[in-house]
C-alpha atoms as a PDB file:
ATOM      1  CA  UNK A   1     -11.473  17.442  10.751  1.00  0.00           C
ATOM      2  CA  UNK A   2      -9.813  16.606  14.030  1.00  0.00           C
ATOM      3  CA  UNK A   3      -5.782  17.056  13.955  1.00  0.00           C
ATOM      4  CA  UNK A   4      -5.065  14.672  16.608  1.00  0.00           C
ATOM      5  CA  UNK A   5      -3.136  11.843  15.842  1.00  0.00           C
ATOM      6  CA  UNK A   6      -5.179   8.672  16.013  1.00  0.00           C
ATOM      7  CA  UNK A   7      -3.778   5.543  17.084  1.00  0.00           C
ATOM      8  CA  UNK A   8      -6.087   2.312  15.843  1.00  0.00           C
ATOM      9  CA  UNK A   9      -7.177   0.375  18.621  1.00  0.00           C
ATOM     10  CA  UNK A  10      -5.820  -2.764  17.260  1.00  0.00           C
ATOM     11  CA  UNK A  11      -2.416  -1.777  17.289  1.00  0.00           C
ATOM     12  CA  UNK A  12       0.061  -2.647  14.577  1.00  0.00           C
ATOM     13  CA  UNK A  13      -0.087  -5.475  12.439  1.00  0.00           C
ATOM     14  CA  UNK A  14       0.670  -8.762  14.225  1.00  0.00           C
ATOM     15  CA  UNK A  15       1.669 -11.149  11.314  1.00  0.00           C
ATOM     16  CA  UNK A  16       4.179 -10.679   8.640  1.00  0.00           C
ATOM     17  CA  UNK A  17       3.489 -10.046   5.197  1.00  0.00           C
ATOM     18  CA  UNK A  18       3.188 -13.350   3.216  1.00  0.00           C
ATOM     19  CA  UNK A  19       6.054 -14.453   1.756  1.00  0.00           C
ATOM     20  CA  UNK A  20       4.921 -14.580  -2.198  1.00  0.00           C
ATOM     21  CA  UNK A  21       7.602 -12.704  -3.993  1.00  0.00           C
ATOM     22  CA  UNK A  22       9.126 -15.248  -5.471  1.00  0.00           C
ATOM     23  CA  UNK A  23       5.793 -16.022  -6.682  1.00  0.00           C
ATOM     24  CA  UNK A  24       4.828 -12.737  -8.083  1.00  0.00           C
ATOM     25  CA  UNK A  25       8.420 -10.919  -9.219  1.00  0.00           C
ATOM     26  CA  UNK A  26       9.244  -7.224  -9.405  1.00  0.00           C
ATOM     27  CA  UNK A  27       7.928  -6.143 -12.571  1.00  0.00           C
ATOM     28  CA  UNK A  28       4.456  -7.525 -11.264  1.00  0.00           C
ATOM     29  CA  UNK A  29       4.824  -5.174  -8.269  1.00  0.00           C
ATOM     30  CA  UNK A  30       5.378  -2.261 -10.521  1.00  0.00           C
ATOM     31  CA  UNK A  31       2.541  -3.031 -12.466  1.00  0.00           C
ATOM     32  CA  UNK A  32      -0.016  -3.152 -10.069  1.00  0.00           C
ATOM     33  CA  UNK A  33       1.723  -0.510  -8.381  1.00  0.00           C
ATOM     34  CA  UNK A  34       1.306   1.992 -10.887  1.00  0.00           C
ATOM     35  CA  UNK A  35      -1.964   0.797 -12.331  1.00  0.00           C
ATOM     36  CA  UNK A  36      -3.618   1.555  -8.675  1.00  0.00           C
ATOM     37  CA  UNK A  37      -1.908   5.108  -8.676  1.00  0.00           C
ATOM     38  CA  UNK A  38      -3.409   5.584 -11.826  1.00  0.00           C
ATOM     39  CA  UNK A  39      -6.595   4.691 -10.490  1.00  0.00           C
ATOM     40  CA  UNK A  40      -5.922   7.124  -7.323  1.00  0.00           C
ATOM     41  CA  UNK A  41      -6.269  10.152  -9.316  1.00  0.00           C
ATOM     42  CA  UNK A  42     -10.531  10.092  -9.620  1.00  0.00           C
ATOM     43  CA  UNK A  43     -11.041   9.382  -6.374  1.00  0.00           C
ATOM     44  CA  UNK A  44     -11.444  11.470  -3.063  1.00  0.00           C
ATOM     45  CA  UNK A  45      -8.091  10.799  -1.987  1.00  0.00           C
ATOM     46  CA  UNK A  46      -6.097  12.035  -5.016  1.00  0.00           C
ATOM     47  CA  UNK A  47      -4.993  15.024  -3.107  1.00  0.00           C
ATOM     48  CA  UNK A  48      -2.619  13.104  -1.322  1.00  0.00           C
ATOM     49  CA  UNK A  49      -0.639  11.831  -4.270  1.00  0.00           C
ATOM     50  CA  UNK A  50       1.611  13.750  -7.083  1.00  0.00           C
ATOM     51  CA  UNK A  51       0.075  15.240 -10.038  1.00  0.00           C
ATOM     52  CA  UNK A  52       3.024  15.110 -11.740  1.00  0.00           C
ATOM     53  CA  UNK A  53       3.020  11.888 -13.675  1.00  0.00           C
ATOM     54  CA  UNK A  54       6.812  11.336 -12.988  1.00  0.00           C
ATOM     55  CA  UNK A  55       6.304  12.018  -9.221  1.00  0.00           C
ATOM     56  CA  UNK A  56       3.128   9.949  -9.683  1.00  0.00           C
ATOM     57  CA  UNK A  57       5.320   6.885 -10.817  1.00  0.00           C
ATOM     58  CA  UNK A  58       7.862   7.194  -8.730  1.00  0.00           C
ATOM     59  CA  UNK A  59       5.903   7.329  -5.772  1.00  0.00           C
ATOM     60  CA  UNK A  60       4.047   3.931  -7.210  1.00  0.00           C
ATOM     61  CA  UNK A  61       7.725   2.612  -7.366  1.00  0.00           C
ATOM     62  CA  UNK A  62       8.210   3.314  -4.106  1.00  0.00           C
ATOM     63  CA  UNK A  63       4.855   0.904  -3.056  1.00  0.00           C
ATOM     64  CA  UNK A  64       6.522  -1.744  -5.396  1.00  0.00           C
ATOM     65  CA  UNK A  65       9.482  -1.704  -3.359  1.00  0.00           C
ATOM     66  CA  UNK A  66       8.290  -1.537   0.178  1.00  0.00           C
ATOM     67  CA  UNK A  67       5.871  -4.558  -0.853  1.00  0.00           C
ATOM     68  CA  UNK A  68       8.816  -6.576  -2.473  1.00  0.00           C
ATOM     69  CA  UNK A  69      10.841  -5.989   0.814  1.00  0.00           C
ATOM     70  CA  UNK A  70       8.268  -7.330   3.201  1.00  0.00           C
ATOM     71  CA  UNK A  71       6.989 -10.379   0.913  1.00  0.00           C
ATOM     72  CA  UNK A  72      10.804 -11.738   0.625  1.00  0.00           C
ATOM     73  CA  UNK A  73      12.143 -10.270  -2.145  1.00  0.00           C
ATOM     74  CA  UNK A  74      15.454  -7.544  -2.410  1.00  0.00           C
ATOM     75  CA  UNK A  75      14.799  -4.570   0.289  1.00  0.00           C
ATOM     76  CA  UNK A  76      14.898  -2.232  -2.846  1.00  0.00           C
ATOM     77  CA  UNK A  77      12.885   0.260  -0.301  1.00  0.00           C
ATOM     78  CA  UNK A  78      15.185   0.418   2.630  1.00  0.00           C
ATOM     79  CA  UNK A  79      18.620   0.310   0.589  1.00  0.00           C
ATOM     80  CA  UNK A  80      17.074   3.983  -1.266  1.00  0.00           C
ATOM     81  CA  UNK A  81      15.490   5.359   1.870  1.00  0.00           C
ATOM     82  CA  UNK A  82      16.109   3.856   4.890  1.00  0.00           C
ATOM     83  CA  UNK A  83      14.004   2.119   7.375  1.00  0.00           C
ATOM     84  CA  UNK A  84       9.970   1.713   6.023  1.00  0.00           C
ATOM     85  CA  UNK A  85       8.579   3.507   9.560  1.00  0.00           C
ATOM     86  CA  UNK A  86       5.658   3.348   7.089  1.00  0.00           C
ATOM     87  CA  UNK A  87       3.114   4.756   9.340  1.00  0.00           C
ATOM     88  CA  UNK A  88       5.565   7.253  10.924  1.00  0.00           C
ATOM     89  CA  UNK A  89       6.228   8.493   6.761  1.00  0.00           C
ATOM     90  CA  UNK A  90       2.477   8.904   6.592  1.00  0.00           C
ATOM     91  CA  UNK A  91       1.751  10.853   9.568  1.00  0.00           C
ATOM     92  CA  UNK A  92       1.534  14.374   8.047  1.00  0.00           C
ATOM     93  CA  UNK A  93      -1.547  13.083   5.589  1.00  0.00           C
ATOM     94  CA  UNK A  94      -4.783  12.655   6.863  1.00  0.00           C
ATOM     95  CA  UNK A  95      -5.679   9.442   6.460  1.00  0.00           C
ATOM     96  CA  UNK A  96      -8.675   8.374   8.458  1.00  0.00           C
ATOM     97  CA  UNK A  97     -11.328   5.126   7.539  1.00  0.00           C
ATOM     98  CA  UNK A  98     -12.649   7.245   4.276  1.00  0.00           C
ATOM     99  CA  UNK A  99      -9.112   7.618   2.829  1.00  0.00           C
ATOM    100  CA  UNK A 100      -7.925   4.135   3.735  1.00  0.00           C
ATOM    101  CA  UNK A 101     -11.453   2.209   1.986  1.00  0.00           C
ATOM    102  CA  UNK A 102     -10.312   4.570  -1.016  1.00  0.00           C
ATOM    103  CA  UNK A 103      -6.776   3.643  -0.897  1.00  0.00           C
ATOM    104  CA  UNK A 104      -8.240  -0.313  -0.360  1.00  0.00           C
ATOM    105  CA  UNK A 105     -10.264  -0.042  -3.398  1.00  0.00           C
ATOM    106  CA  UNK A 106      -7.686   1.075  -5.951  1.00  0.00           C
ATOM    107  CA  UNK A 107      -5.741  -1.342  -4.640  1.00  0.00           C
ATOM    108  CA  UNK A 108      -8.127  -3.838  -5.049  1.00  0.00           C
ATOM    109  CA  UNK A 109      -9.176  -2.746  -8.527  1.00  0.00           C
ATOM    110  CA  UNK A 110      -5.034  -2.953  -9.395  1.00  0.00           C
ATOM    111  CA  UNK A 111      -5.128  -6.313  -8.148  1.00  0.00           C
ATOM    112  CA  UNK A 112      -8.002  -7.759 -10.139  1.00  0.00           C
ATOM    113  CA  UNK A 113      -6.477  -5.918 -13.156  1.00  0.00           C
ATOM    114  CA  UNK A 114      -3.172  -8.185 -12.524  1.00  0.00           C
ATOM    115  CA  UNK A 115      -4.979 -11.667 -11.972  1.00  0.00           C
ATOM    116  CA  UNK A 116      -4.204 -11.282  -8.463  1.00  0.00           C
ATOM    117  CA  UNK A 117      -0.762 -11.356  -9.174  1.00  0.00           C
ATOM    118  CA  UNK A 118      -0.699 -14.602 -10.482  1.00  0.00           C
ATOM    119  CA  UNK A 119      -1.709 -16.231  -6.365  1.00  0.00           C
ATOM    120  CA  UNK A 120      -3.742 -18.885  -6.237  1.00  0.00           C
ATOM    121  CA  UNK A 121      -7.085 -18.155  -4.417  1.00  0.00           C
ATOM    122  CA  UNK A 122      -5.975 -18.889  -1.383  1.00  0.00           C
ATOM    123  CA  UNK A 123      -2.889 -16.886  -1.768  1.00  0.00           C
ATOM    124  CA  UNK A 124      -5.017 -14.038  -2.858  1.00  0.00           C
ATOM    125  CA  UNK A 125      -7.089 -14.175   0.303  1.00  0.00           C
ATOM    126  CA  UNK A 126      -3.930 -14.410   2.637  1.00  0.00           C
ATOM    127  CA  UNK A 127      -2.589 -11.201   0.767  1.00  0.00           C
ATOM    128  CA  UNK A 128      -5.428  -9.391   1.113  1.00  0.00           C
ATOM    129  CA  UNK A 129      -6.258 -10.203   4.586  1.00  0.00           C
ATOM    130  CA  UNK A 130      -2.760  -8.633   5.420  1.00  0.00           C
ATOM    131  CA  UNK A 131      -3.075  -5.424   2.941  1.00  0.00           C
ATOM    132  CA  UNK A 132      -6.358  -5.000   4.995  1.00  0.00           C
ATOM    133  CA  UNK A 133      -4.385  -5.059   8.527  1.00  0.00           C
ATOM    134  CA  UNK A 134      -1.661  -2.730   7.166  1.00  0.00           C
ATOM    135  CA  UNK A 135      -3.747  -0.469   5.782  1.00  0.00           C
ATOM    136  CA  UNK A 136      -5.590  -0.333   9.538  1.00  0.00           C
ATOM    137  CA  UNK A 137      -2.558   0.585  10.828  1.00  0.00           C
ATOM    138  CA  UNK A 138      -2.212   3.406   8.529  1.00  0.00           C
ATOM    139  CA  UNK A 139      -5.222   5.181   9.657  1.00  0.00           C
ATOM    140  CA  UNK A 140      -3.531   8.535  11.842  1.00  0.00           C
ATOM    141  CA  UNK A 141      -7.153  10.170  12.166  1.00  0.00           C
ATOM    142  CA  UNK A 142     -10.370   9.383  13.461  1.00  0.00           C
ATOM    143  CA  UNK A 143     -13.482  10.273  11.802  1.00  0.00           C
END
């Protein structure tokens, strides 16, 4: 696989996440958070995440945290470790299209396991059209 940093065409996201945490509440965040890194470990990508199942869960907390932050809720995520620079933290894992539709469908699969997080449909879609433009950005290699 090529090493060269990739740079998606697109650029970084250009709207903010929706603003549903006072909708959806910490504990959901956790939830989901942890069910899709539960679901990470039979897939392709599970390489790139803890086997330990306390690293495992603390890295989910971590997702819960950084998604609380940006929907409106307490910046749990930059009070313990600074500034999100999430695509910056990822750049030593390969993540190119493969990894990210992996990563999308556990997150997905979470998601439908937590009624969408309690969103109505059309919050739903909003959500998900952003978690699909972040998770663009996140792509570092091509191929």
């Amino acid at each position: 696989m090529d090493s060269q940093l990739y740079v998606p065409p697109q650029g970084p996201p250009q709207i903010s996440a929706p603003h549903f945490f006072d909708k959806i509440g910490l504990e959901k965040l956790y939830e989901m958070a942890w069910i899709q890194y539960q679901l990470f470990k039979g897939t392709s990508i599970a390489s790139l995440f803890p086997v330990e199942e306390e690293a495992l869960k603390e890295a989910s907390e971590k997702q819960a945290e950084f998604m609380a932050g940006v929907m409106g809720g307490p910046r749990l995520y930059i009070e313990k470790h600074g500034p999100p620079r999430m695509r910056a933290r990822h750049v030593p894992f390969v993540i190119d299209e493969a990894a990210r539709q992996a990563w999308l469908d556990c997150y997905k699969q979470a998601f439908v396991q937590c009624d969408g997080l309690g969103l109505t449909q059309d919050e739903q879609q909003v959500l998900l059209g952003w978690i699909e433009g972040f998770s663009a950005w996140m792509v570092n290699r091509a191929g």
